[in-house]
PDB file of N, CA and C in Angstrom:
ATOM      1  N   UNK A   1      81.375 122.422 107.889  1.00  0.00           N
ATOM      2  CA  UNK A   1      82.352 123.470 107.646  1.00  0.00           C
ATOM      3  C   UNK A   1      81.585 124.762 107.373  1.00  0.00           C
ATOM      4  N   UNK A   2      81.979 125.791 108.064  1.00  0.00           N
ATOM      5  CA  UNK A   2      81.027 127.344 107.888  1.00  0.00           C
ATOM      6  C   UNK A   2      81.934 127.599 106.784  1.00  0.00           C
ATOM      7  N   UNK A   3      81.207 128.544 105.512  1.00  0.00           N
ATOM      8  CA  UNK A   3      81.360 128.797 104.571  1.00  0.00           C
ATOM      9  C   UNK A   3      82.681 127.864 103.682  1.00  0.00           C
ATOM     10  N   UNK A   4      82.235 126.566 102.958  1.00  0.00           N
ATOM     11  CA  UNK A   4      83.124 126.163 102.581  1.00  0.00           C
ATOM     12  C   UNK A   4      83.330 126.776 101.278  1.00  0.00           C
ATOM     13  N   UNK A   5      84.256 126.306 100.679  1.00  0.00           N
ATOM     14  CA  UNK A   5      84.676 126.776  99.341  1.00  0.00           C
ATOM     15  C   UNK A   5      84.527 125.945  98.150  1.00  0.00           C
ATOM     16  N   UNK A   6      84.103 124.542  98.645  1.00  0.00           N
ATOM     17  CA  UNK A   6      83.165 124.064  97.684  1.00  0.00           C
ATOM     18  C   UNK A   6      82.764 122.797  98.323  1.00  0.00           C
ATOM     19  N   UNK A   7      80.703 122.693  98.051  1.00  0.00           N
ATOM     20  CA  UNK A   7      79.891 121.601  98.184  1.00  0.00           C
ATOM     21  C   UNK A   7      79.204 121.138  97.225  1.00  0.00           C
ATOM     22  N   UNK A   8      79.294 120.088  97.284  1.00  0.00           N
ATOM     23  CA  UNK A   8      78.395 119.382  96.271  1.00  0.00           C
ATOM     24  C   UNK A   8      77.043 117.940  97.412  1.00  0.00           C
ATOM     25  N   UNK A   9      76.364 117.586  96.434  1.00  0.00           N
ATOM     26  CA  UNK A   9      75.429 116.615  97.164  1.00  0.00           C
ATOM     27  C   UNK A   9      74.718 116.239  95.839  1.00  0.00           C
ATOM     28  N   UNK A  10      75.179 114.606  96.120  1.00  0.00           N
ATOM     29  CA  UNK A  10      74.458 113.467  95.086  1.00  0.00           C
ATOM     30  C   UNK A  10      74.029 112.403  95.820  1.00  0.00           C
ATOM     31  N   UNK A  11      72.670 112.281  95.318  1.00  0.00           N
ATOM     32  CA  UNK A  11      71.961 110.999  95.485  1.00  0.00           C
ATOM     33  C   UNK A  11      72.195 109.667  94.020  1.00  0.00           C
ATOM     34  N   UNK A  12      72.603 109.055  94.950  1.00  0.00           N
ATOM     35  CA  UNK A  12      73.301 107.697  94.562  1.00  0.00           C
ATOM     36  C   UNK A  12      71.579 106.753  94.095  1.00  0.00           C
ATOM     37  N   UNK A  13      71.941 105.982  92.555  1.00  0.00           N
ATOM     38  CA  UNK A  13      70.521 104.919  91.972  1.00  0.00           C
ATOM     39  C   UNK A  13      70.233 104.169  93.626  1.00  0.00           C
ATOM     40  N   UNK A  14      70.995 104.017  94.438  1.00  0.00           N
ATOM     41  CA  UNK A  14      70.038 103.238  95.357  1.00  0.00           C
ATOM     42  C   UNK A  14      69.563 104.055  96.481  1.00  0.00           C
ATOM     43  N   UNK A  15      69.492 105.405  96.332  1.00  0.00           N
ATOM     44  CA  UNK A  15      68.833 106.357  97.036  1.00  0.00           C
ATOM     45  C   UNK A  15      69.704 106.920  98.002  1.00  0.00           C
ATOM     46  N   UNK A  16      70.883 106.784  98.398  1.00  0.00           N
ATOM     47  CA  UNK A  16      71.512 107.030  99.396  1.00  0.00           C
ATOM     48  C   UNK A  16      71.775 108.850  98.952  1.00  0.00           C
ATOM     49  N   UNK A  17      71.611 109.690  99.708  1.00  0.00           N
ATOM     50  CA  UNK A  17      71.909 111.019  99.529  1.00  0.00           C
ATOM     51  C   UNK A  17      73.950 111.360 100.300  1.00  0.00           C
ATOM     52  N   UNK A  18      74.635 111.663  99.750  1.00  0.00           N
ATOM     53  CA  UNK A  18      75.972 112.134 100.349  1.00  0.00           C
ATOM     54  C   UNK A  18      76.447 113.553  99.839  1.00  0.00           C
ATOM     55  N   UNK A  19      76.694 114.547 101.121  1.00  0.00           N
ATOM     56  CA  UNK A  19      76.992 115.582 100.595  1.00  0.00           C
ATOM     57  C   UNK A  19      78.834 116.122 100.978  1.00  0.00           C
ATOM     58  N   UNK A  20      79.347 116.553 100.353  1.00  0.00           N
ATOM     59  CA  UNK A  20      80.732 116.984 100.925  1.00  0.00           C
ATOM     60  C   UNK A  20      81.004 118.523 101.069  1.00  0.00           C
ATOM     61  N   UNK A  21      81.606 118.701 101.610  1.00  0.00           N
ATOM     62  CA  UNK A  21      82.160 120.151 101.900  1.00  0.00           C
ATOM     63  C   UNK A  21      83.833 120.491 102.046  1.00  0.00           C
ATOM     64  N   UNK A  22      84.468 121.434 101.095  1.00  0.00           N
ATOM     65  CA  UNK A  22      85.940 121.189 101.683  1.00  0.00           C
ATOM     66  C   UNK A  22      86.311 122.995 101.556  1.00  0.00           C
ATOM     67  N   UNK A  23      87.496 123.107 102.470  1.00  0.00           N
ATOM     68  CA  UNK A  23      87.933 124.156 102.310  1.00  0.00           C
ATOM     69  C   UNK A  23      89.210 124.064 102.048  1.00  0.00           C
ATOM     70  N   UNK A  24      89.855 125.318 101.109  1.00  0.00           N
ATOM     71  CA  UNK A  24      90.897 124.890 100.277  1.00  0.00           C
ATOM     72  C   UNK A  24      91.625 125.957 100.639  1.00  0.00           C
ATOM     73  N   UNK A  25      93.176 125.914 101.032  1.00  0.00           N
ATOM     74  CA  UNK A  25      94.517 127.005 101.157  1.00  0.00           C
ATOM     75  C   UNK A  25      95.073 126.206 100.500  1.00  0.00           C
ATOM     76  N   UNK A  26      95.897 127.542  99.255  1.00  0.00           N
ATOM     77  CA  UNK A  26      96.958 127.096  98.512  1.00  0.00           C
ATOM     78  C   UNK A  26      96.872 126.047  97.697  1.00  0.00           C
ATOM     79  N   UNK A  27      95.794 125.819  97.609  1.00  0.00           N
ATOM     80  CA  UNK A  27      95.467 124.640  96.545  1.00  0.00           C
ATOM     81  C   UNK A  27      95.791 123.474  97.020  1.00  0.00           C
ATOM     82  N   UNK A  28      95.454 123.744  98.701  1.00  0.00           N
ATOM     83  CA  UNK A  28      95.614 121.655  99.523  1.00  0.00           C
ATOM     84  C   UNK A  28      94.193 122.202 100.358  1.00  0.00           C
ATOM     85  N   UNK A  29      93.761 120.724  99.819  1.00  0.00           N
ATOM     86  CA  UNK A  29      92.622 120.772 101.147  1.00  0.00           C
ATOM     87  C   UNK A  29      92.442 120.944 102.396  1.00  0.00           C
ATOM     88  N   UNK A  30      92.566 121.664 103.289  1.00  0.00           N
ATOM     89  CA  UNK A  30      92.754 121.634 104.438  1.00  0.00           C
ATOM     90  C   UNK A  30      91.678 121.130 105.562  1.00  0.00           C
ATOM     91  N   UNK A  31      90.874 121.274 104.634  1.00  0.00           N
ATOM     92  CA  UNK A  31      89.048 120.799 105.653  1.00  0.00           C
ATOM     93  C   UNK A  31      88.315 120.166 104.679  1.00  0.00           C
ATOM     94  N   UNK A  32      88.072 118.828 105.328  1.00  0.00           N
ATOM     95  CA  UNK A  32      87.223 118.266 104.428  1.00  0.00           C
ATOM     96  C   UNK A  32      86.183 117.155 105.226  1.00  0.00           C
ATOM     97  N   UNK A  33      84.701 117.392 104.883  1.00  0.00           N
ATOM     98  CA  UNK A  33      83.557 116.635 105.815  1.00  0.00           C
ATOM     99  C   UNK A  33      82.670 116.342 105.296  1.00  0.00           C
ATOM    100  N   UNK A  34      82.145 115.414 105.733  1.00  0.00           N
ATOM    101  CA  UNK A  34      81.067 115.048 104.551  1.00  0.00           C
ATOM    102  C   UNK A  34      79.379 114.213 105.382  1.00  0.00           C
ATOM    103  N   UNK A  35      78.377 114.393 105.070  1.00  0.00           N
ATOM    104  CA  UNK A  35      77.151 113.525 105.508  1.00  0.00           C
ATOM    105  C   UNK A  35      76.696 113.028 104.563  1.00  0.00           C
ATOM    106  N   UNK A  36      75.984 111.571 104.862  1.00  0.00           N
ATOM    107  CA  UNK A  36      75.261 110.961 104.176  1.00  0.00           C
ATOM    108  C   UNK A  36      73.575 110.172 105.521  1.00  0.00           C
ATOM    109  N   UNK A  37      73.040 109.998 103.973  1.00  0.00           N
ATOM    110  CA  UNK A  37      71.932 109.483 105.034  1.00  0.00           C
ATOM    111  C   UNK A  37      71.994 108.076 104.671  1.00  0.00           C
ATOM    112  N   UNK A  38      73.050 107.733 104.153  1.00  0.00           N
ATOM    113  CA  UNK A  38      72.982 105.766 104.018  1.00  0.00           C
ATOM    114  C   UNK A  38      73.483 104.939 104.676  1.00  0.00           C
ATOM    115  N   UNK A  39      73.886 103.402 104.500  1.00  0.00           N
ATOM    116  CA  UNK A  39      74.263 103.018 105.638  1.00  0.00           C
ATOM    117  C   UNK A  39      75.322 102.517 105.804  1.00  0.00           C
ATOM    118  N   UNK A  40      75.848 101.780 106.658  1.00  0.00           N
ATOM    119  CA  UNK A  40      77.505 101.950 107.340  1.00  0.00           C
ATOM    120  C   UNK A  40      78.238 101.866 106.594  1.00  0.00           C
ATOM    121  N   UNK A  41      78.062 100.963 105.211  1.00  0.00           N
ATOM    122  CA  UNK A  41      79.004 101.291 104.109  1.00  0.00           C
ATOM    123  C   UNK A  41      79.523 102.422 103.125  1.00  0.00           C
ATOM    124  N   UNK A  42      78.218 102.756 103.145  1.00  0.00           N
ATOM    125  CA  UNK A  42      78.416 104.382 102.662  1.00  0.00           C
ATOM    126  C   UNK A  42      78.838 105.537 103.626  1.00  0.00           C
ATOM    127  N   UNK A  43      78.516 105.332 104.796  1.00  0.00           N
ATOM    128  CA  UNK A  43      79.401 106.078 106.220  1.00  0.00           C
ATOM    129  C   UNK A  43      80.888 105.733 105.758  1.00  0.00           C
ATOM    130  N   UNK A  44      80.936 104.273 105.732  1.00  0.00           N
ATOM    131  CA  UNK A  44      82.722 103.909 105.391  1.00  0.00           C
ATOM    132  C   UNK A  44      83.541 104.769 104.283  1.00  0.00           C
ATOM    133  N   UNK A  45      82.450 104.732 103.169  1.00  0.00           N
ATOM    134  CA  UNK A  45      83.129 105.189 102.140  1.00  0.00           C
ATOM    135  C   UNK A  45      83.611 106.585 102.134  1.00  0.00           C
ATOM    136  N   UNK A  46      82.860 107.376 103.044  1.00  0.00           N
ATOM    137  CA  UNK A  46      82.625 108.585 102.785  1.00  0.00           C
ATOM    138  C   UNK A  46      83.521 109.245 104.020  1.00  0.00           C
ATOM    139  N   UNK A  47      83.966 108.355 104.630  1.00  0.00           N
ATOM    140  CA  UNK A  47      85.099 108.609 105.686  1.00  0.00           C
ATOM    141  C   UNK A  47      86.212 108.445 105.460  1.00  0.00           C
ATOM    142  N   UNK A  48      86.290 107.265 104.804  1.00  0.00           N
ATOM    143  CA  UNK A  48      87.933 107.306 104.169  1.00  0.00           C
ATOM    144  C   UNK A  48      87.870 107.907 102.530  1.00  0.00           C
ATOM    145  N   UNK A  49      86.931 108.768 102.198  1.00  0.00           N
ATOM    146  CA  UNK A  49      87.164 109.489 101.117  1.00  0.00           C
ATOM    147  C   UNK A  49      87.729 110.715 101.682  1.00  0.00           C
ATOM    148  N   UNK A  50      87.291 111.669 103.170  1.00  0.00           N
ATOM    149  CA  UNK A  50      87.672 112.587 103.319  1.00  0.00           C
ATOM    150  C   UNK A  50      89.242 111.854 104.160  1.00  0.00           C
ATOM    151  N   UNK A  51      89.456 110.968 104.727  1.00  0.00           N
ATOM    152  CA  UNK A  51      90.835 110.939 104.970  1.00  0.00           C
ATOM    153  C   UNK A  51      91.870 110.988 103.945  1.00  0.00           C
ATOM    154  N   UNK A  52      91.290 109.939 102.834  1.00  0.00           N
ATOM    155  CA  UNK A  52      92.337 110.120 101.584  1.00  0.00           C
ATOM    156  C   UNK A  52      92.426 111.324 100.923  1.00  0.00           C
ATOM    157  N   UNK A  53      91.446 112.435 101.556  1.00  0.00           N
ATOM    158  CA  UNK A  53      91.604 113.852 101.209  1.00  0.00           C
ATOM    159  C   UNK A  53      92.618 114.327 101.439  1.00  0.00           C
ATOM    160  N   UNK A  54      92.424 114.756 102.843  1.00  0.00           N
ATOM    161  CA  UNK A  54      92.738 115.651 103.746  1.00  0.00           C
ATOM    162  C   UNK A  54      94.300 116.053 103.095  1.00  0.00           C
ATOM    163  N   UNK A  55      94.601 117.260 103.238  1.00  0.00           N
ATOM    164  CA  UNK A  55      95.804 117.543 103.136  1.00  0.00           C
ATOM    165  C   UNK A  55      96.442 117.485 101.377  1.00  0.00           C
ATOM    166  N   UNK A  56      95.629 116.679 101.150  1.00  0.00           N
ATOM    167  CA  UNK A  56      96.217 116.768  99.522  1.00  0.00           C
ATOM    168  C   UNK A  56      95.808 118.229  98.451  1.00  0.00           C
ATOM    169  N   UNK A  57      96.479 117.785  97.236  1.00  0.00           N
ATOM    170  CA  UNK A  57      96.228 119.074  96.403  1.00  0.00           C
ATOM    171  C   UNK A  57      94.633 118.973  96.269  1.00  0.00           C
ATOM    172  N   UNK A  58      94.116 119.676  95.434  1.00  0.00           N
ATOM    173  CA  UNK A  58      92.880 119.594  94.271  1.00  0.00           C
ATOM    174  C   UNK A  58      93.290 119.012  93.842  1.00  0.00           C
ATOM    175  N   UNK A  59      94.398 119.085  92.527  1.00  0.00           N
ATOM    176  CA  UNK A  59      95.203 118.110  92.363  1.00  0.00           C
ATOM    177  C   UNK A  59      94.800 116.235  92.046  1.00  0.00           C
ATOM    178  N   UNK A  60      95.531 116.368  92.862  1.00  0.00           N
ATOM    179  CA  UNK A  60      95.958 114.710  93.978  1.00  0.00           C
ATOM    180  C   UNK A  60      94.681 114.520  93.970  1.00  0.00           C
ATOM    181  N   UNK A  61      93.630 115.001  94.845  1.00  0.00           N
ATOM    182  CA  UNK A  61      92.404 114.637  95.023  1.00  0.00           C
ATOM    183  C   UNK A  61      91.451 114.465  94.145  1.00  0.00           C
ATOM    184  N   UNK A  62      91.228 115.059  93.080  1.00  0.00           N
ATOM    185  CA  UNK A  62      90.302 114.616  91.671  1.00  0.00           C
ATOM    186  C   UNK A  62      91.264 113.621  91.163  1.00  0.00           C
ATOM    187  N   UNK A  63      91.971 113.314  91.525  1.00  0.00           N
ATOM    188  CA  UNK A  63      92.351 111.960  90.896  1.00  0.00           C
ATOM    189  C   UNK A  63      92.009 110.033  91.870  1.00  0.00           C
ATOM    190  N   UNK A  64      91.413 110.324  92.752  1.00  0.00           N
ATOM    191  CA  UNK A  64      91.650 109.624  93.953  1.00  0.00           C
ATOM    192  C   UNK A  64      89.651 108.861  92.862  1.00  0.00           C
ATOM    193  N   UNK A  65      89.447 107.490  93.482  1.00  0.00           N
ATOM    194  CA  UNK A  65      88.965 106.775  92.362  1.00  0.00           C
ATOM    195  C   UNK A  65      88.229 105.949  93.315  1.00  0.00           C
ATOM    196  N   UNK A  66      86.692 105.313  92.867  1.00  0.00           N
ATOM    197  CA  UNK A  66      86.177 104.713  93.915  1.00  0.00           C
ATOM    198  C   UNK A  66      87.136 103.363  94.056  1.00  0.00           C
ATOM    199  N   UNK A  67      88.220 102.426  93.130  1.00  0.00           N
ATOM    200  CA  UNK A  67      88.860 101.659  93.601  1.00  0.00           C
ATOM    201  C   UNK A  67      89.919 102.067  95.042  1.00  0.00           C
ATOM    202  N   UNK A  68      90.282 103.199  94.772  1.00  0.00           N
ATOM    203  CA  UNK A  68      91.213 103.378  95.841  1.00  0.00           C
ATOM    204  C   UNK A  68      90.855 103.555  97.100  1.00  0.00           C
ATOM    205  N   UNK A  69      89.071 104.162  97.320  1.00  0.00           N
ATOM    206  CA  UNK A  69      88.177 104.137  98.863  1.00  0.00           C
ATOM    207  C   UNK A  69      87.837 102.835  98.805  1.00  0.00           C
ATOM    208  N   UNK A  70      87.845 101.153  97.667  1.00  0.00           N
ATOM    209  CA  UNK A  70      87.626 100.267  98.458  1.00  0.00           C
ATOM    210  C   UNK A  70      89.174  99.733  99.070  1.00  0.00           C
ATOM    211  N   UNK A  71      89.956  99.830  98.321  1.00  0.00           N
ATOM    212  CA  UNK A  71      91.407  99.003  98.437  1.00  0.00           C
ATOM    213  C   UNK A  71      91.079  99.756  99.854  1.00  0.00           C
ATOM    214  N   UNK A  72      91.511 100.652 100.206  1.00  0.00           N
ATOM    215  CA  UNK A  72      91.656 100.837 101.701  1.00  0.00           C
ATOM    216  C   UNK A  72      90.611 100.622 102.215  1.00  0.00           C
ATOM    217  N   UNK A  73      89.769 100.198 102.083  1.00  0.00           N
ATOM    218  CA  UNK A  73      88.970  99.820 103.594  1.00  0.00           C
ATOM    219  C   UNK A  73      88.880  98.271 103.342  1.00  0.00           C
ATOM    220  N   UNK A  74      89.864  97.883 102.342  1.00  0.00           N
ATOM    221  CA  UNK A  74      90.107  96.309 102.449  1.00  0.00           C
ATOM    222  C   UNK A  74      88.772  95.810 101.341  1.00  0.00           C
ATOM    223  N   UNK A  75      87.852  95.983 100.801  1.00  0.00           N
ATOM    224  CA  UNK A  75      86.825  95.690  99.996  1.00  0.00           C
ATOM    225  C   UNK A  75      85.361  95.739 100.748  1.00  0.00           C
ATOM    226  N   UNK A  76      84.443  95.706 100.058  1.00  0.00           N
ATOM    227  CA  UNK A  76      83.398  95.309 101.019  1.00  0.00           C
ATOM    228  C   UNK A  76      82.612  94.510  99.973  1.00  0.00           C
ATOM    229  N   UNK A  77      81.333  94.432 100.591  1.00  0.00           N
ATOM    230  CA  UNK A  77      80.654  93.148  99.955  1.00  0.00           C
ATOM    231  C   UNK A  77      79.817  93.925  98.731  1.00  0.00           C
ATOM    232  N   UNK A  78      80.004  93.345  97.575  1.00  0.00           N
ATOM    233  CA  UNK A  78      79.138  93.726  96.274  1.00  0.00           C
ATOM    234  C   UNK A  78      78.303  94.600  96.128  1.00  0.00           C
ATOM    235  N   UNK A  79      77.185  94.387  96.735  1.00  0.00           N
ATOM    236  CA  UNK A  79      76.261  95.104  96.736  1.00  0.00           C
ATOM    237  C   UNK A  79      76.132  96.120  97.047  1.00  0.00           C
ATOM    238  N   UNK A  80      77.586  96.688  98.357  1.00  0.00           N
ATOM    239  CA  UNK A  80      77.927  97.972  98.680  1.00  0.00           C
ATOM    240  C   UNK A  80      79.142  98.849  98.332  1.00  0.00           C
ATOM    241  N   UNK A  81      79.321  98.234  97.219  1.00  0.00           N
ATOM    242  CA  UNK A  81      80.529  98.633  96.029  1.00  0.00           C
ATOM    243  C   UNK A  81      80.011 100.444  95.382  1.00  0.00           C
ATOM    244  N   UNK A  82      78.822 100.272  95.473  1.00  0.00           N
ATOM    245  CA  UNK A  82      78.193 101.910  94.312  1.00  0.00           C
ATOM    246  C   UNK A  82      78.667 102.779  95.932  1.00  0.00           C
ATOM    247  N   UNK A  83      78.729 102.613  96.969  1.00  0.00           N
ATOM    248  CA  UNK A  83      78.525 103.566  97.909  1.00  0.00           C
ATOM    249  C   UNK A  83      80.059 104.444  97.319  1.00  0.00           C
ATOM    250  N   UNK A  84      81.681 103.870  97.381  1.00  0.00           N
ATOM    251  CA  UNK A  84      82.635 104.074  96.711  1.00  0.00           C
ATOM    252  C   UNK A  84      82.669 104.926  95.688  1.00  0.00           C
ATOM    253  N   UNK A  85      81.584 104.659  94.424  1.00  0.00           N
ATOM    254  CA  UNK A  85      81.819 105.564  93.817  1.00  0.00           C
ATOM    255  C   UNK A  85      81.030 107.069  93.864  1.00  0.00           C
ATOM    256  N   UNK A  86      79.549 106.691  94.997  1.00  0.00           N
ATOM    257  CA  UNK A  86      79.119 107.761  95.028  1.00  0.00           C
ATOM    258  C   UNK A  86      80.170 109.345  96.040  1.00  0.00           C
ATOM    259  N   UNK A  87      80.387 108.518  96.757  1.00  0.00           N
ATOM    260  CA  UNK A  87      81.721 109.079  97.756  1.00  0.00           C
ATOM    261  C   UNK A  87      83.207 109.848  96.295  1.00  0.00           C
ATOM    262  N   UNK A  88      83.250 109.332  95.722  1.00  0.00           N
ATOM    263  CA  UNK A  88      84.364 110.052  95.352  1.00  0.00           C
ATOM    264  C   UNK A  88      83.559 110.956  94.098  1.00  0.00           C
ATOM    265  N   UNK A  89      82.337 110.261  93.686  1.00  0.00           N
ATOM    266  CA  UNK A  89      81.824 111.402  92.597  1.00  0.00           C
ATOM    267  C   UNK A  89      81.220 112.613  93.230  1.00  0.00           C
ATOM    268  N   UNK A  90      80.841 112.589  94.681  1.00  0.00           N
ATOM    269  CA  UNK A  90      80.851 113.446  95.239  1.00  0.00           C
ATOM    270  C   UNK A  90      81.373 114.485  95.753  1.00  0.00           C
ATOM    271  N   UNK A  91      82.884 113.748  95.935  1.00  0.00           N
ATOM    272  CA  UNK A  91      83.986 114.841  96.195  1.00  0.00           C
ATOM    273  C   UNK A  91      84.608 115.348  94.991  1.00  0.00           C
ATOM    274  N   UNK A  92      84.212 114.688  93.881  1.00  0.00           N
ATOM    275  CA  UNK A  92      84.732 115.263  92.663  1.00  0.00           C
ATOM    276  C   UNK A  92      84.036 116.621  92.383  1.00  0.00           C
ATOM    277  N   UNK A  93      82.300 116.297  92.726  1.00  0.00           N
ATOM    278  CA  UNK A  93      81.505 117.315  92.254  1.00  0.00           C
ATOM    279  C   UNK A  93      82.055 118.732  93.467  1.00  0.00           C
ATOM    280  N   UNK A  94      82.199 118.363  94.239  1.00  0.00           N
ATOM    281  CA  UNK A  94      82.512 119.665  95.507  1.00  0.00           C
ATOM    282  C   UNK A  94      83.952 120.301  94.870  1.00  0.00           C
ATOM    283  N   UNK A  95      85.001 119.591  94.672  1.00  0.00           N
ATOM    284  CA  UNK A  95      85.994 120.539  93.900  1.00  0.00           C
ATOM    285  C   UNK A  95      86.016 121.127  92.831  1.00  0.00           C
ATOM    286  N   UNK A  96      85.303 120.533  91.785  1.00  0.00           N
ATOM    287  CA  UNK A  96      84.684 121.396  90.778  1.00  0.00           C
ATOM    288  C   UNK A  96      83.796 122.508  90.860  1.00  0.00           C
ATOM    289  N   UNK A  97      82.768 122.457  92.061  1.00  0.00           N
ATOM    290  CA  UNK A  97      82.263 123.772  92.353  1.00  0.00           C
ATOM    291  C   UNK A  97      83.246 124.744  92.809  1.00  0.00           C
ATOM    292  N   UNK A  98      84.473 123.914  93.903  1.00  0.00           N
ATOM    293  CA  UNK A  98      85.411 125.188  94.134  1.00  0.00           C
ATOM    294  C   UNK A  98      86.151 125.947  93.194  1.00  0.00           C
ATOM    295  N   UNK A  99      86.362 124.974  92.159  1.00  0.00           N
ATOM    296  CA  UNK A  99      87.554 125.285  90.953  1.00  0.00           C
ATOM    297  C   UNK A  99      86.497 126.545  89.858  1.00  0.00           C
ATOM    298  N   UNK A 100      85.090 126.377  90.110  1.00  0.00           N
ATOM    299  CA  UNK A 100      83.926 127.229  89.324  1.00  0.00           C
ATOM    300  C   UNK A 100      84.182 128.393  90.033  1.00  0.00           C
ATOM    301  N   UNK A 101      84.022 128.535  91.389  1.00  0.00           N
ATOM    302  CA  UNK A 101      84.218 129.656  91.958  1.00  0.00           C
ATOM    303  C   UNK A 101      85.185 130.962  92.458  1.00  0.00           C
ATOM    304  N   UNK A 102      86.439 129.943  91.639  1.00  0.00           N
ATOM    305  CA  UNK A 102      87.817 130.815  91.713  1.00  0.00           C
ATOM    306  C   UNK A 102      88.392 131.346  90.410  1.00  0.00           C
ATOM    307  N   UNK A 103      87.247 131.033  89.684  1.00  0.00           N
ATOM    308  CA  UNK A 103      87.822 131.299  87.802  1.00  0.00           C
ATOM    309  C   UNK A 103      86.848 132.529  87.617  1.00  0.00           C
TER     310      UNK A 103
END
């Protein structure tokens, strides 16, 4: 996203780096994208974190929880459970930079 309105980027204890970017009208997300350099589970997570975005408030969206990126992608296996929460603490950290930058 060219000039978003707020990014954040956390590296997750098992090294995985994920960064997000969203742009915000009216206080709904309207653009929201994200990279990571980990692997397909953390791709997963971090894809249906920006779908369970998209379109919602700020709002709505700081409330959205790494249980709710596994329930929808049906669960995954244990060990790739932290990818979930790095994915939504990530998008937490990107709206809080936006919410820093409009006060």
């Amino acid at each position: 996203i060219i000039e978003p309105d707020g990014f954040a980027i956390i590296t997750g204890p098992c090294g995985d780096t994920t960064e997000f970017y969203i742009k915000v009208k009216n206080e709904n997300i309207k653009e929201i994208s994200f990279m990571t350099d980990g692997c397909g589970s953390s791709i997963a997570c971090g894809s249906m974190t920006t779908r369970s975005t998209h379109d919602k408030t700020v709002d709505e969206a700081m409330k959205i929880i790494n249980q709710d990126v596994l329930d929808a992608l049906d669960g995954l296996p244990e060990e790739h459970i932290p990818g979930a929460k790095l994915a939504t603490d990530t998008l937490n950290k990107a709206i809080l930079n936006y919410l820093e930058d409009i006060k």
